[in-house]
PDB file of N, CA and C in Angstrom:
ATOM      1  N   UNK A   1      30.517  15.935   2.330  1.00  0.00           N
ATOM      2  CA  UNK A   1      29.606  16.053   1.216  1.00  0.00           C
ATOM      3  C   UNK A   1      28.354  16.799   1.680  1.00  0.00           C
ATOM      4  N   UNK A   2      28.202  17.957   0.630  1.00  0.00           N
ATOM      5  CA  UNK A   2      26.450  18.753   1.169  1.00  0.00           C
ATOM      6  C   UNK A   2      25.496  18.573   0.274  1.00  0.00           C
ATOM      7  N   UNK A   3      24.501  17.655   0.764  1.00  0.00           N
ATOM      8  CA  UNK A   3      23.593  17.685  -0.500  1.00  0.00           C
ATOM      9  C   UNK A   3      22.521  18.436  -0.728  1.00  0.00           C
ATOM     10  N   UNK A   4      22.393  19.195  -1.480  1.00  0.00           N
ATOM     11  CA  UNK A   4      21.549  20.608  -1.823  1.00  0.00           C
ATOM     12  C   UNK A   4      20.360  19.832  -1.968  1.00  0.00           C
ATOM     13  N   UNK A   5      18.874  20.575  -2.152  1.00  0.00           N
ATOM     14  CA  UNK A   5      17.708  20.634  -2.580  1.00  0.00           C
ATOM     15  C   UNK A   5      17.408  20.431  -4.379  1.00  0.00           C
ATOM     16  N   UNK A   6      18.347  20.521  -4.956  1.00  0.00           N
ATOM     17  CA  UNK A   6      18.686  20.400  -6.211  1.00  0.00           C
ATOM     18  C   UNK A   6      18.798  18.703  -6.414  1.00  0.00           C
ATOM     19  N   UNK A   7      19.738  18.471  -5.465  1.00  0.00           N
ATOM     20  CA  UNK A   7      20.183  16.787  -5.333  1.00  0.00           C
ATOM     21  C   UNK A   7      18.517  15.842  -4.963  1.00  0.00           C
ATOM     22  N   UNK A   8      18.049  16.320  -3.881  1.00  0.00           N
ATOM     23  CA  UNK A   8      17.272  15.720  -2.771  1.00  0.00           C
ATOM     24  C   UNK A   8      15.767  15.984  -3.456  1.00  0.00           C
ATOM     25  N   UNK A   9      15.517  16.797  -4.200  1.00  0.00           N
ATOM     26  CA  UNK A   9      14.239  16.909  -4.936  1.00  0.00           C
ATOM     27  C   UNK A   9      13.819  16.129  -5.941  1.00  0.00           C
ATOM     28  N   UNK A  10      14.642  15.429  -6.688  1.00  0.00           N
ATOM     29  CA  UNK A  10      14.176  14.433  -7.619  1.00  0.00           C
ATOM     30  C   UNK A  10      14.024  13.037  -6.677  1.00  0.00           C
ATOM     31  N   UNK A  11      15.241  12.772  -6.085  1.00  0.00           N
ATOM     32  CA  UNK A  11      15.465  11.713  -5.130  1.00  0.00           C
ATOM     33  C   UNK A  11      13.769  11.224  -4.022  1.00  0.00           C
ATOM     34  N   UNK A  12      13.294  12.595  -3.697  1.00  0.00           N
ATOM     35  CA  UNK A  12      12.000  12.273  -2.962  1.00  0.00           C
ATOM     36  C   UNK A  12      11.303  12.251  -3.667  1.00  0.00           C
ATOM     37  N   UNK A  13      11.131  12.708  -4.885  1.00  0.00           N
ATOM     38  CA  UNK A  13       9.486  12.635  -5.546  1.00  0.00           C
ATOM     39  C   UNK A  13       9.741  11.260  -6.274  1.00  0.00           C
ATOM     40  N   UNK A  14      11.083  11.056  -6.782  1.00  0.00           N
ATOM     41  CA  UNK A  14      10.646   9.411  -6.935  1.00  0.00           C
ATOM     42  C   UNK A  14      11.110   8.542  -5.958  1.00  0.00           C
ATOM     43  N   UNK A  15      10.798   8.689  -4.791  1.00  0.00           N
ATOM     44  CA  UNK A  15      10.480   7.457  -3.561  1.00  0.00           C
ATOM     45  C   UNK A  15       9.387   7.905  -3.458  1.00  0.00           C
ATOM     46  N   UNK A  16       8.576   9.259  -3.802  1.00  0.00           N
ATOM     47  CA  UNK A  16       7.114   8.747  -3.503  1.00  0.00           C
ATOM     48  C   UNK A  16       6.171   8.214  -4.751  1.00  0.00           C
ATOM     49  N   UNK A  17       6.853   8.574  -5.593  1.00  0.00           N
ATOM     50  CA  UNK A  17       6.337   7.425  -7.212  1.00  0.00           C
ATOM     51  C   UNK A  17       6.916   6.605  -6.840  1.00  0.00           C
ATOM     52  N   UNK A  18       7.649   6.097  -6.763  1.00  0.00           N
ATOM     53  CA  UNK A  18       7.845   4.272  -5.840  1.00  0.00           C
ATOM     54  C   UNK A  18       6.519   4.053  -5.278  1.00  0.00           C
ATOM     55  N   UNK A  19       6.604   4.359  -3.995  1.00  0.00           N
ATOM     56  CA  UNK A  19       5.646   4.218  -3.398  1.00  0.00           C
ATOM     57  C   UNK A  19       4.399   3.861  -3.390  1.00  0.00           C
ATOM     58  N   UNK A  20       3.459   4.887  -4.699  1.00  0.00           N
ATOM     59  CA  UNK A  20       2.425   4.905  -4.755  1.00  0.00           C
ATOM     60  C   UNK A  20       2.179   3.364  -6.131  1.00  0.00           C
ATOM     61  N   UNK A  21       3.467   3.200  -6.381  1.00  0.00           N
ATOM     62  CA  UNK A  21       3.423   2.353  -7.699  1.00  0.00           C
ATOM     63  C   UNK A  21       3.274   0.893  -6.814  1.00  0.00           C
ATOM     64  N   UNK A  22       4.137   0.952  -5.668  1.00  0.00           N
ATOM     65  CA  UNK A  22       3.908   0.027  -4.648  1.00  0.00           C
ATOM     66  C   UNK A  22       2.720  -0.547  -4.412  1.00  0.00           C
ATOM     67  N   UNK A  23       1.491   0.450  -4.120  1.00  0.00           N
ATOM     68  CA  UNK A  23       0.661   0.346  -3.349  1.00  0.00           C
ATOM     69  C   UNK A  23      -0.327  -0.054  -4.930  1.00  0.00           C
ATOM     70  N   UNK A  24       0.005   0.195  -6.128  1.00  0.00           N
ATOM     71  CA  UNK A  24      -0.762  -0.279  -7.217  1.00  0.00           C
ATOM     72  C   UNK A  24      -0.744  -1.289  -7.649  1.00  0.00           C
ATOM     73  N   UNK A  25       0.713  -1.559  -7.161  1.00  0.00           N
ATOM     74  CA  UNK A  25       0.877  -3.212  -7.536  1.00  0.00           C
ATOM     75  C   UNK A  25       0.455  -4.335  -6.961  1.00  0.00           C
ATOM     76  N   UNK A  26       0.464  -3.918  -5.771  1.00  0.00           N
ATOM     77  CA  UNK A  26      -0.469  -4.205  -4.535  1.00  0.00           C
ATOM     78  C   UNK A  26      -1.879  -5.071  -4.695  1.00  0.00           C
ATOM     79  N   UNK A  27      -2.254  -3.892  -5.335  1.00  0.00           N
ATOM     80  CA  UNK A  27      -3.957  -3.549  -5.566  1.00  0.00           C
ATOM     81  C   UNK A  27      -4.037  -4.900  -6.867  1.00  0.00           C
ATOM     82  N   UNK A  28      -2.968  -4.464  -7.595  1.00  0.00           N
ATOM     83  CA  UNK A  28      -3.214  -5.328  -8.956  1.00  0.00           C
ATOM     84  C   UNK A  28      -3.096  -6.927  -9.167  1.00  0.00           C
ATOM     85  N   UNK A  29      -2.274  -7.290  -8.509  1.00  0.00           N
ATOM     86  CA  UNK A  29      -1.425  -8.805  -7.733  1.00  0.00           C
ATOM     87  C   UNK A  29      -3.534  -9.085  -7.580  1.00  0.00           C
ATOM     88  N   UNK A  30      -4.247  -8.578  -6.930  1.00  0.00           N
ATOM     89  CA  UNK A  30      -5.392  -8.996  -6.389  1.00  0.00           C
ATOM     90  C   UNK A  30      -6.417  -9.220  -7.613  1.00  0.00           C
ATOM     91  N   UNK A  31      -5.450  -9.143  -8.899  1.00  0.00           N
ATOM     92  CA  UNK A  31      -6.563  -9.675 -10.027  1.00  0.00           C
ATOM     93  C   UNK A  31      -6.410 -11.480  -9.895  1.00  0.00           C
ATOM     94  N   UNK A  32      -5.206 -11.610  -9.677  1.00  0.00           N
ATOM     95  CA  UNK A  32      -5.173 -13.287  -9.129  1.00  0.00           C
ATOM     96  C   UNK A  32      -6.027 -13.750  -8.137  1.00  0.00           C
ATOM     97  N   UNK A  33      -6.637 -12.883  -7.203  1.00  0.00           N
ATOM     98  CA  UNK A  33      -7.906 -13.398  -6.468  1.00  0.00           C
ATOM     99  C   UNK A  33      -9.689 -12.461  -6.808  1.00  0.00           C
ATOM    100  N   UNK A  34      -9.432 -12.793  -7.979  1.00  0.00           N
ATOM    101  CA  UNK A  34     -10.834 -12.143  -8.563  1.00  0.00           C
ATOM    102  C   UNK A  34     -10.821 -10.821  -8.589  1.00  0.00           C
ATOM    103  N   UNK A  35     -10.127  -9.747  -8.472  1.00  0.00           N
ATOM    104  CA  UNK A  35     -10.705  -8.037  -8.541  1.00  0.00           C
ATOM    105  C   UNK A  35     -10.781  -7.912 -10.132  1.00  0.00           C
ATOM    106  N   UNK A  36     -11.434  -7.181  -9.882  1.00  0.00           N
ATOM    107  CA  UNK A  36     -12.145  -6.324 -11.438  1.00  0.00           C
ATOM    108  C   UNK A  36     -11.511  -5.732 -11.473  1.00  0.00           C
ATOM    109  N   UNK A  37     -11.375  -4.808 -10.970  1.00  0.00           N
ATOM    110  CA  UNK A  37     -11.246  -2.965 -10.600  1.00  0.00           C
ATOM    111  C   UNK A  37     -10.087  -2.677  -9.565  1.00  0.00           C
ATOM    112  N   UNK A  38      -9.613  -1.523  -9.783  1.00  0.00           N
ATOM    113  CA  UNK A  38      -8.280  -1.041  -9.020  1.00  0.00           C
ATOM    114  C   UNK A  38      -8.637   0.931  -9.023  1.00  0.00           C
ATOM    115  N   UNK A  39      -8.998   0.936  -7.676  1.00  0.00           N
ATOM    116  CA  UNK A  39      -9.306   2.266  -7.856  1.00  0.00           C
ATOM    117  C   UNK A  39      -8.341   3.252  -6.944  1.00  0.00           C
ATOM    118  N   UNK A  40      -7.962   4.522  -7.850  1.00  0.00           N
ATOM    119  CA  UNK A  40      -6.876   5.508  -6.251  1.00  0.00           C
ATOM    120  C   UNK A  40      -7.576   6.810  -6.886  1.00  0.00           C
ATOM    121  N   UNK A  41      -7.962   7.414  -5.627  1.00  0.00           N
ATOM    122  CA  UNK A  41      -8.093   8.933  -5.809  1.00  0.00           C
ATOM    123  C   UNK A  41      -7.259   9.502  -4.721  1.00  0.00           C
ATOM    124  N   UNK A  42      -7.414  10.769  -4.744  1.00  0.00           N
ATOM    125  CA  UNK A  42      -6.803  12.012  -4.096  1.00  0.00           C
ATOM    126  C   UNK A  42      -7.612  12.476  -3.083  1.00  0.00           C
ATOM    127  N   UNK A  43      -7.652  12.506  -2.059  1.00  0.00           N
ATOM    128  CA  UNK A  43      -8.427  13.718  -1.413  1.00  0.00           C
ATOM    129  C   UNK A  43      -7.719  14.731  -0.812  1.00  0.00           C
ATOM    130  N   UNK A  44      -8.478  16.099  -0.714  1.00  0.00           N
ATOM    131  CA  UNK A  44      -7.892  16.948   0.288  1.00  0.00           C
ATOM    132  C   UNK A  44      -8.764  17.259   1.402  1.00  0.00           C
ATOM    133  N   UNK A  45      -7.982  17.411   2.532  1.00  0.00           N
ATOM    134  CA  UNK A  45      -8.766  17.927   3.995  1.00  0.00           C
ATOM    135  C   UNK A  45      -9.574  19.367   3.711  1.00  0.00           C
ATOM    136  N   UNK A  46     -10.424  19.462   3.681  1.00  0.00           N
ATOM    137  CA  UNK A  46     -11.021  20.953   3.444  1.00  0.00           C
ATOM    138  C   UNK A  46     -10.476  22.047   4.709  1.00  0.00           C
ATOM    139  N   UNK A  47     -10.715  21.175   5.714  1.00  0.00           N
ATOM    140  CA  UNK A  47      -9.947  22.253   7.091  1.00  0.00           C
ATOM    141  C   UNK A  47      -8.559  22.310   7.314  1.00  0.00           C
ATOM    142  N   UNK A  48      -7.785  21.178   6.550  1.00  0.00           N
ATOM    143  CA  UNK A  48      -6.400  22.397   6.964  1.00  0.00           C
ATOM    144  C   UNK A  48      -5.243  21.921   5.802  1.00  0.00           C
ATOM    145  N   UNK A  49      -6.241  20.985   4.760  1.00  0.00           N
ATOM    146  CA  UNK A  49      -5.169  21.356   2.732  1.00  0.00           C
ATOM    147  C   UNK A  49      -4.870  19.894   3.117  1.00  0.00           C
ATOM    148  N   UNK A  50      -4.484  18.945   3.884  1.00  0.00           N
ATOM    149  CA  UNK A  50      -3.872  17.828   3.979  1.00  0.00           C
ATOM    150  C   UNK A  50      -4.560  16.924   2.787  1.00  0.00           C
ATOM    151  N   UNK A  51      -3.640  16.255   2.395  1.00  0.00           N
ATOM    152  CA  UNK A  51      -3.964  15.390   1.321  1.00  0.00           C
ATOM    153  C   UNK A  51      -4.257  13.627   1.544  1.00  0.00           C
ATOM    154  N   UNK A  52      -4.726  12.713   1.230  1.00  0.00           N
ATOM    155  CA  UNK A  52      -5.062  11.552   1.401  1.00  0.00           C
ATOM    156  C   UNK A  52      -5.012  10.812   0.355  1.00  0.00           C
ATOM    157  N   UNK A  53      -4.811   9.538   0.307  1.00  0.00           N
ATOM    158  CA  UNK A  53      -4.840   8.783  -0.911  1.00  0.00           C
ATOM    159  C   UNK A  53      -5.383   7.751  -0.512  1.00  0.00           C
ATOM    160  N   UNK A  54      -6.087   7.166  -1.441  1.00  0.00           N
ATOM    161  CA  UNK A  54      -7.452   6.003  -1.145  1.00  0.00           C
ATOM    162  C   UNK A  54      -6.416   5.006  -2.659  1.00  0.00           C
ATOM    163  N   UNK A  55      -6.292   4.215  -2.404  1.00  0.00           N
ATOM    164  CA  UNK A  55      -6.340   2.680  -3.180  1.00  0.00           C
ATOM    165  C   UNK A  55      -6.906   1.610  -2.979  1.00  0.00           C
ATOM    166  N   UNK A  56      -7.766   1.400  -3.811  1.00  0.00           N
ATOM    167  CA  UNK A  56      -9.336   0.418  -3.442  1.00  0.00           C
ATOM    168  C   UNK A  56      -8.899  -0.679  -4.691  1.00  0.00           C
ATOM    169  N   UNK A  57      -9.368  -2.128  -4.144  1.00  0.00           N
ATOM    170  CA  UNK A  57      -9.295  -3.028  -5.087  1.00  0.00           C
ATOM    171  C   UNK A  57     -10.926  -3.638  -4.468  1.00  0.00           C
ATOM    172  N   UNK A  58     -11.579  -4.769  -5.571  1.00  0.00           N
ATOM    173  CA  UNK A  58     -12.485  -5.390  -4.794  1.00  0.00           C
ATOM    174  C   UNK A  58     -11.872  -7.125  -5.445  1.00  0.00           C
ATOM    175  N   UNK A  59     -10.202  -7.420  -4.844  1.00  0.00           N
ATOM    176  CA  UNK A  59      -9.634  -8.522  -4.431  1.00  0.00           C
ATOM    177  C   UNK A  59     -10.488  -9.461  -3.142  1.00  0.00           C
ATOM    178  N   UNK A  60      -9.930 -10.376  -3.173  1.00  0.00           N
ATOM    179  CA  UNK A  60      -9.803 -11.363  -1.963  1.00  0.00           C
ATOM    180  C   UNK A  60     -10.094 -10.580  -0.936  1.00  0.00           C
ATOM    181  N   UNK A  61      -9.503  -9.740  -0.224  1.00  0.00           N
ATOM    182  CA  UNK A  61      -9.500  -9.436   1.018  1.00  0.00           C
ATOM    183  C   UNK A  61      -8.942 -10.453   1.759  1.00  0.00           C
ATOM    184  N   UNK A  62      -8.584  -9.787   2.909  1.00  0.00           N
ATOM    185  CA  UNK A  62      -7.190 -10.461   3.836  1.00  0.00           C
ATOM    186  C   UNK A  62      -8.404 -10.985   5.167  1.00  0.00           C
ATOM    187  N   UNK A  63      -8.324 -11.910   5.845  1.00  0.00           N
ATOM    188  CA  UNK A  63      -8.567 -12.356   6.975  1.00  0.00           C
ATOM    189  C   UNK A  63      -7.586 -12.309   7.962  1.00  0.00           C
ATOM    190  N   UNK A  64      -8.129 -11.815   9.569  1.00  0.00           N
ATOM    191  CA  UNK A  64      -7.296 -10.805  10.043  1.00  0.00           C
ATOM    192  C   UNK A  64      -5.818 -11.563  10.386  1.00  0.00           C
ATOM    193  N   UNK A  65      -5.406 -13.077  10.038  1.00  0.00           N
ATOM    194  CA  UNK A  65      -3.944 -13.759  10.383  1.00  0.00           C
ATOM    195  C   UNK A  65      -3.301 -13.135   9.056  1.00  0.00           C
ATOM    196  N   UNK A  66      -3.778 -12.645   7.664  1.00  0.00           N
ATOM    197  CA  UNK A  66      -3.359 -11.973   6.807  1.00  0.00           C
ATOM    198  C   UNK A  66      -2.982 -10.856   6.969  1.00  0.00           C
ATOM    199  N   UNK A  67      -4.008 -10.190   7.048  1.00  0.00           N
ATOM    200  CA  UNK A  67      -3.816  -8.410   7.367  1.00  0.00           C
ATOM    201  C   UNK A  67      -2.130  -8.442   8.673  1.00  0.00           C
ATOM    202  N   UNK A  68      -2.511  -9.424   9.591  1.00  0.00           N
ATOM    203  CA  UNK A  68      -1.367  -9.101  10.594  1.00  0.00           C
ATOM    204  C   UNK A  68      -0.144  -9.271   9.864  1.00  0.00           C
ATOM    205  N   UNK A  69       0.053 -10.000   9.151  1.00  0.00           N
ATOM    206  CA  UNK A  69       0.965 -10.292   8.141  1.00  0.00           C
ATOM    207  C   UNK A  69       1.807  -9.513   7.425  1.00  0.00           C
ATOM    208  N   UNK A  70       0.845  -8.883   6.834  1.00  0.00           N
ATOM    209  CA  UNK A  70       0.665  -7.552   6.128  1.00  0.00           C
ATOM    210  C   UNK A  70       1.521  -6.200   6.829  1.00  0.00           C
ATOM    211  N   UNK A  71       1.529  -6.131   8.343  1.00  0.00           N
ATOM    212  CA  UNK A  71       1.666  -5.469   8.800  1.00  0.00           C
ATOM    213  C   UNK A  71       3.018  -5.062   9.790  1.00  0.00           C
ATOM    214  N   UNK A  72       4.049  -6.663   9.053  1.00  0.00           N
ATOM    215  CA  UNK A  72       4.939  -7.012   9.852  1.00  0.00           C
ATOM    216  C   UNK A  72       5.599  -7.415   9.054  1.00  0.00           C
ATOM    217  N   UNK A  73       6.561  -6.467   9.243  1.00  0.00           N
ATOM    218  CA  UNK A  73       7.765  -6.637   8.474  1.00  0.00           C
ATOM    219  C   UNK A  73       8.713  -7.882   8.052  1.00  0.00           C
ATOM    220  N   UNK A  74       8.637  -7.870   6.848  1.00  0.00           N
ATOM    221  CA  UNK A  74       9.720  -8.920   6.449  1.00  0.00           C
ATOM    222  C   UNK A  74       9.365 -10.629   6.181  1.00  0.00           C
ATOM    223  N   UNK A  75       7.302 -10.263   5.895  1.00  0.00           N
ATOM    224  CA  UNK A  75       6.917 -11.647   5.669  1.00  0.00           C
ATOM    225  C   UNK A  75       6.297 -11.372   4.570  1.00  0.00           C
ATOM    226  N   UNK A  76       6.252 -12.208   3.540  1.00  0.00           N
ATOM    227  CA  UNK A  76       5.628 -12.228   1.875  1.00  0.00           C
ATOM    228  C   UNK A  76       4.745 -13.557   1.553  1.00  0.00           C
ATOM    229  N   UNK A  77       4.153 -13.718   1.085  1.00  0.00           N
ATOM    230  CA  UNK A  77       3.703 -15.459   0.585  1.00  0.00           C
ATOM    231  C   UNK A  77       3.437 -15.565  -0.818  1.00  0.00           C
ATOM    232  N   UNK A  78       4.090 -14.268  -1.306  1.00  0.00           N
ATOM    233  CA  UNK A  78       4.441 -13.970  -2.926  1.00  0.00           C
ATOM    234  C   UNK A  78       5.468 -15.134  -2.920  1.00  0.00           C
ATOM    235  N   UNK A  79       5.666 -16.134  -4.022  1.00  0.00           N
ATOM    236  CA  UNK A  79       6.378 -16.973  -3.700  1.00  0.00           C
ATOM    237  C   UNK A  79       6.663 -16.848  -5.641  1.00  0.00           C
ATOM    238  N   UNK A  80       6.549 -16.582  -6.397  1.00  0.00           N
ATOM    239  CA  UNK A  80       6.841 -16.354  -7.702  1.00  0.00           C
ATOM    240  C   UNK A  80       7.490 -15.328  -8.631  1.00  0.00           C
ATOM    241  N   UNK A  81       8.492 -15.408  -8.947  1.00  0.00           N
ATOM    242  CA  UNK A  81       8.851 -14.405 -10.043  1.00  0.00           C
ATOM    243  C   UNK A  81       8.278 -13.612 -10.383  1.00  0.00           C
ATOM    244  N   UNK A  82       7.005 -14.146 -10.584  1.00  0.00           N
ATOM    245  CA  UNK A  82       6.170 -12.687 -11.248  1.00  0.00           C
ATOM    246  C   UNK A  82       6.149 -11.777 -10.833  1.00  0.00           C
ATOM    247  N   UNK A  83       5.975 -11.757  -9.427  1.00  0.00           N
ATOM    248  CA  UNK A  83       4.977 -10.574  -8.892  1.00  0.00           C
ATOM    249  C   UNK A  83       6.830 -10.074  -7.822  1.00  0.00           C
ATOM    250  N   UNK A  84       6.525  -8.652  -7.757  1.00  0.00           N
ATOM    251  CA  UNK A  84       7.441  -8.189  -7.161  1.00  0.00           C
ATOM    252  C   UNK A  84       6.734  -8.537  -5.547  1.00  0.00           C
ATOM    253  N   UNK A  85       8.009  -7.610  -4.623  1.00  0.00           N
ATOM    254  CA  UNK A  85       7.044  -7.876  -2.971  1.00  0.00           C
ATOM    255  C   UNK A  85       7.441  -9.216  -2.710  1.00  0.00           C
ATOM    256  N   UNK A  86       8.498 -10.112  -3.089  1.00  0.00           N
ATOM    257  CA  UNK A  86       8.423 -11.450  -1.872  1.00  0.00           C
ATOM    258  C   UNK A  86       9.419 -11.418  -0.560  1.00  0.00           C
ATOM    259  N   UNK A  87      10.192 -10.036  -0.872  1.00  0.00           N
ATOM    260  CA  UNK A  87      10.684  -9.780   0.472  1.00  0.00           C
ATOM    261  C   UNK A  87       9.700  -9.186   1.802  1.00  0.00           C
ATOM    262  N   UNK A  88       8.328  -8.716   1.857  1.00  0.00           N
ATOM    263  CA  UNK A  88       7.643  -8.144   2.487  1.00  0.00           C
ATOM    264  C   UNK A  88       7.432  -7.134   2.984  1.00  0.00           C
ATOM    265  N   UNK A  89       8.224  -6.480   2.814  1.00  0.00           N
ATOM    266  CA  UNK A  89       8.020  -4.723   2.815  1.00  0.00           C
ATOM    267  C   UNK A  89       7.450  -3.638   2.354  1.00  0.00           C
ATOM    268  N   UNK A  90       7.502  -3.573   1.161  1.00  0.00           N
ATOM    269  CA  UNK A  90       7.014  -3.145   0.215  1.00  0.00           C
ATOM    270  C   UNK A  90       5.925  -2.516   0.788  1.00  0.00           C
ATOM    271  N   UNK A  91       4.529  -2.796   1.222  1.00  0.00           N
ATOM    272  CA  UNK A  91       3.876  -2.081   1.701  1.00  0.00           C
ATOM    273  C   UNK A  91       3.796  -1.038   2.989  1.00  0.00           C
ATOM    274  N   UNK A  92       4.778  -1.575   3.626  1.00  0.00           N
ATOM    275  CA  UNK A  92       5.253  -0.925   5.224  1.00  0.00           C
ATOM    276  C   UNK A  92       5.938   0.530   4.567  1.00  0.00           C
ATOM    277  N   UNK A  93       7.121  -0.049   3.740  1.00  0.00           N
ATOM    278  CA  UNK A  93       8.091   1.278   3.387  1.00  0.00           C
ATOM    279  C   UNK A  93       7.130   2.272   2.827  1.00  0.00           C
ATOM    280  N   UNK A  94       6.317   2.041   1.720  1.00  0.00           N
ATOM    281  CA  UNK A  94       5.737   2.931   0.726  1.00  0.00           C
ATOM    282  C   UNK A  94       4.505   3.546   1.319  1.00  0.00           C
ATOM    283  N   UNK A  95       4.139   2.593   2.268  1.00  0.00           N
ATOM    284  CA  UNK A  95       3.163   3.565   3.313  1.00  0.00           C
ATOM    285  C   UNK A  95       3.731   5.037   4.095  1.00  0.00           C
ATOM    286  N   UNK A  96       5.041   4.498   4.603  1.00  0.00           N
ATOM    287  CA  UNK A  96       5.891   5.626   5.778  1.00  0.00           C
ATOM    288  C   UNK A  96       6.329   6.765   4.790  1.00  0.00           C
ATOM    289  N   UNK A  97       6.996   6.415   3.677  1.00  0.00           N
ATOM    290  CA  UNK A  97       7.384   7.550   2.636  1.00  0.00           C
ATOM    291  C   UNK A  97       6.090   8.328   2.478  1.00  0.00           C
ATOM    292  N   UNK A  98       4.867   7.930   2.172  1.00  0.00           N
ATOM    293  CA  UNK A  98       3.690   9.216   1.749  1.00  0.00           C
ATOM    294  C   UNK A  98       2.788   9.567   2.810  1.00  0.00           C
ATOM    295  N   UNK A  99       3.415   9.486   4.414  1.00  0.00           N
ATOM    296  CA  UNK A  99       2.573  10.122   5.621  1.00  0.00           C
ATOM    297  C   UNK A  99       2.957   9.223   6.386  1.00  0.00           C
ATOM    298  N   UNK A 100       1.801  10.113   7.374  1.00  0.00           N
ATOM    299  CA  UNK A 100       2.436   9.421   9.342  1.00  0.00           C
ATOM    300  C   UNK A 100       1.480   8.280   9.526  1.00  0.00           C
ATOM    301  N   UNK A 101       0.388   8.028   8.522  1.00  0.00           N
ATOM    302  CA  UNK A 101      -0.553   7.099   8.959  1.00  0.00           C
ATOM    303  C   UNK A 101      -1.111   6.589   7.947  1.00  0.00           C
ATOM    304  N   UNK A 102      -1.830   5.345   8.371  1.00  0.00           N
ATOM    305  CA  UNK A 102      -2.203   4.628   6.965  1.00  0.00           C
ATOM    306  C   UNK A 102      -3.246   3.731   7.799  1.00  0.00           C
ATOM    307  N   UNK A 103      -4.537   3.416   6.858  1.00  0.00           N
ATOM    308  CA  UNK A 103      -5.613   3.166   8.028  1.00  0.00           C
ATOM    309  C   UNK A 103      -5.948   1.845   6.860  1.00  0.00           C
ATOM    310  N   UNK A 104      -6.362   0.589   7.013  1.00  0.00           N
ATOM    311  CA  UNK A 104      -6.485  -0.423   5.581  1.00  0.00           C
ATOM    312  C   UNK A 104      -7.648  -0.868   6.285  1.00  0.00           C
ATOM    313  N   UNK A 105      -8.348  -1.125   5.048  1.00  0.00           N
ATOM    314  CA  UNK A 105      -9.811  -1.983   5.818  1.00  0.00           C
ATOM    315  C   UNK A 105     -10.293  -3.158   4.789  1.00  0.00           C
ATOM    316  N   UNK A 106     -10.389  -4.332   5.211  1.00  0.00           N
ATOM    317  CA  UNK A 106     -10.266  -5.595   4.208  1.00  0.00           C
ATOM    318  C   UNK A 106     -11.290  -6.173   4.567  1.00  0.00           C
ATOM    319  N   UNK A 107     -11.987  -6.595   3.964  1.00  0.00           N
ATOM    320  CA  UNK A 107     -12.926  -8.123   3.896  1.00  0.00           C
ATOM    321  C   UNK A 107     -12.721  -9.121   3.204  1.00  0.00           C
ATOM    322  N   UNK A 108     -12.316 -10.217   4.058  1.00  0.00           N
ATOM    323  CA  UNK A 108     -12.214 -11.322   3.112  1.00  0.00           C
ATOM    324  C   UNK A 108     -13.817 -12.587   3.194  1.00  0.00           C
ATOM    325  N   UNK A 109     -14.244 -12.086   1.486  1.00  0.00           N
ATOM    326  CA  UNK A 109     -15.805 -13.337   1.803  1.00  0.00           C
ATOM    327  C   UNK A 109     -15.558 -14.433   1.412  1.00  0.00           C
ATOM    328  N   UNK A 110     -14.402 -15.086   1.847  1.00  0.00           N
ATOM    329  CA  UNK A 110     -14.066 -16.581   2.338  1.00  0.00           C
ATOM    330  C   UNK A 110     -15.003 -17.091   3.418  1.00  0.00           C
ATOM    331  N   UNK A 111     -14.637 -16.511   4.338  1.00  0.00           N
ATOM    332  CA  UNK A 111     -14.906 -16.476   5.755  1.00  0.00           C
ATOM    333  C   UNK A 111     -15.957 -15.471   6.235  1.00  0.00           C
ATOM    334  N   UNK A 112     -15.645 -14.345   5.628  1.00  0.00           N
ATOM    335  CA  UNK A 112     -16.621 -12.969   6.295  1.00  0.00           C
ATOM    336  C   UNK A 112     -16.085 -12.619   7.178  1.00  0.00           C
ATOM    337  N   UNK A 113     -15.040 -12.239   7.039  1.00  0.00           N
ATOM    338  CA  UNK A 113     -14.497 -11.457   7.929  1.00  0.00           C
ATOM    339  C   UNK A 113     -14.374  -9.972   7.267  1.00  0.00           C
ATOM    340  N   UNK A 114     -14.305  -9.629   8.371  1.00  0.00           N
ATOM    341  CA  UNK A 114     -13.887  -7.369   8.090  1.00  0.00           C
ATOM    342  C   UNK A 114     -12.944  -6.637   9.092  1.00  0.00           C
ATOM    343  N   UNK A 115     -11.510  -6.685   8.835  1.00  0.00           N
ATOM    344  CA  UNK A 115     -10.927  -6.198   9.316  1.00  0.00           C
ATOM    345  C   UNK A 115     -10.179  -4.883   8.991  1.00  0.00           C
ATOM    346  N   UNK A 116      -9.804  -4.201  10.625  1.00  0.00           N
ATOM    347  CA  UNK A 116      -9.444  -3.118  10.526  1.00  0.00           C
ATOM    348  C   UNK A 116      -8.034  -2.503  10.533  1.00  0.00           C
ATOM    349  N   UNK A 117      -6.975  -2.373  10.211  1.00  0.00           N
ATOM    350  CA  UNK A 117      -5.819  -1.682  10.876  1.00  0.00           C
ATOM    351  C   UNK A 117      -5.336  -0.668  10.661  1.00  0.00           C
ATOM    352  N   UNK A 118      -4.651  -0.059  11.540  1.00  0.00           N
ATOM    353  CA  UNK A 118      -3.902   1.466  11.437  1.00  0.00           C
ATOM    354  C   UNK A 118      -2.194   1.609  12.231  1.00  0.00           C
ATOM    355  N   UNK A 119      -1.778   1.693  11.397  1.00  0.00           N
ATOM    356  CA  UNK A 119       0.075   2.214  11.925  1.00  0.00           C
ATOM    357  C   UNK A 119       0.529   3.328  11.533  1.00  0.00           C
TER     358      UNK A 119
END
């Protein structure tokens, strides 16, 4: 079997609308811990066209035994029907589909904490 660019072009642009729908749902799940607001823009690199995507909530925020969580495959504490994501991936996959890197920065003012990570 050869699969042409014809085949493989719809197939990637919606794993990266997956993806980014991923990372909204994400954002949105965090109206259950107080966010208002759910924000994504676009940026581009002025020096060499590269593109970036920012998804901002002002949720809960993760304290850093969360964030690690977050960051490791195959753990959820989505525990309800509602919300998609209780297998735990969801954010790992939809990160790797739209680039080589992904940088998250959380505060949770439970505690006051401000953490950093990058994979």
């Amino acid at each position: 079997m050869v699969l042409s660019l014809h085949y493989l072009y719809p197939v990637l642009t919606s794993l990266i609308f997956a993806a980014i729908a991923e990372l909204l749902d994400n954002a949105i799940d965090e109206v259950n811990n107080g966010a208002t607001f759910v924000r994504v823009n676009k940026f581009t690199n002025p020096r060499d066209g590269s593109s970036s995507l920012l998804v901002q909530d002002d949720g809960g925020g993760m304290d850093p035994d969360a964030l690690r969580c977050c960051m490791s495959f195959g753990f959820s504490d989505k525990q309800s029907d509602a919300f998609i994501g209780q297998y735990g991936n969801g954010f790992k996959t939809s990160t790797m589909r739209l680039g080589a890197d992904v940088i998250v920065f959380t505060q949770n003012q439970k505690n006051w904490y401000f953490s950093f990570a990058l994979i």
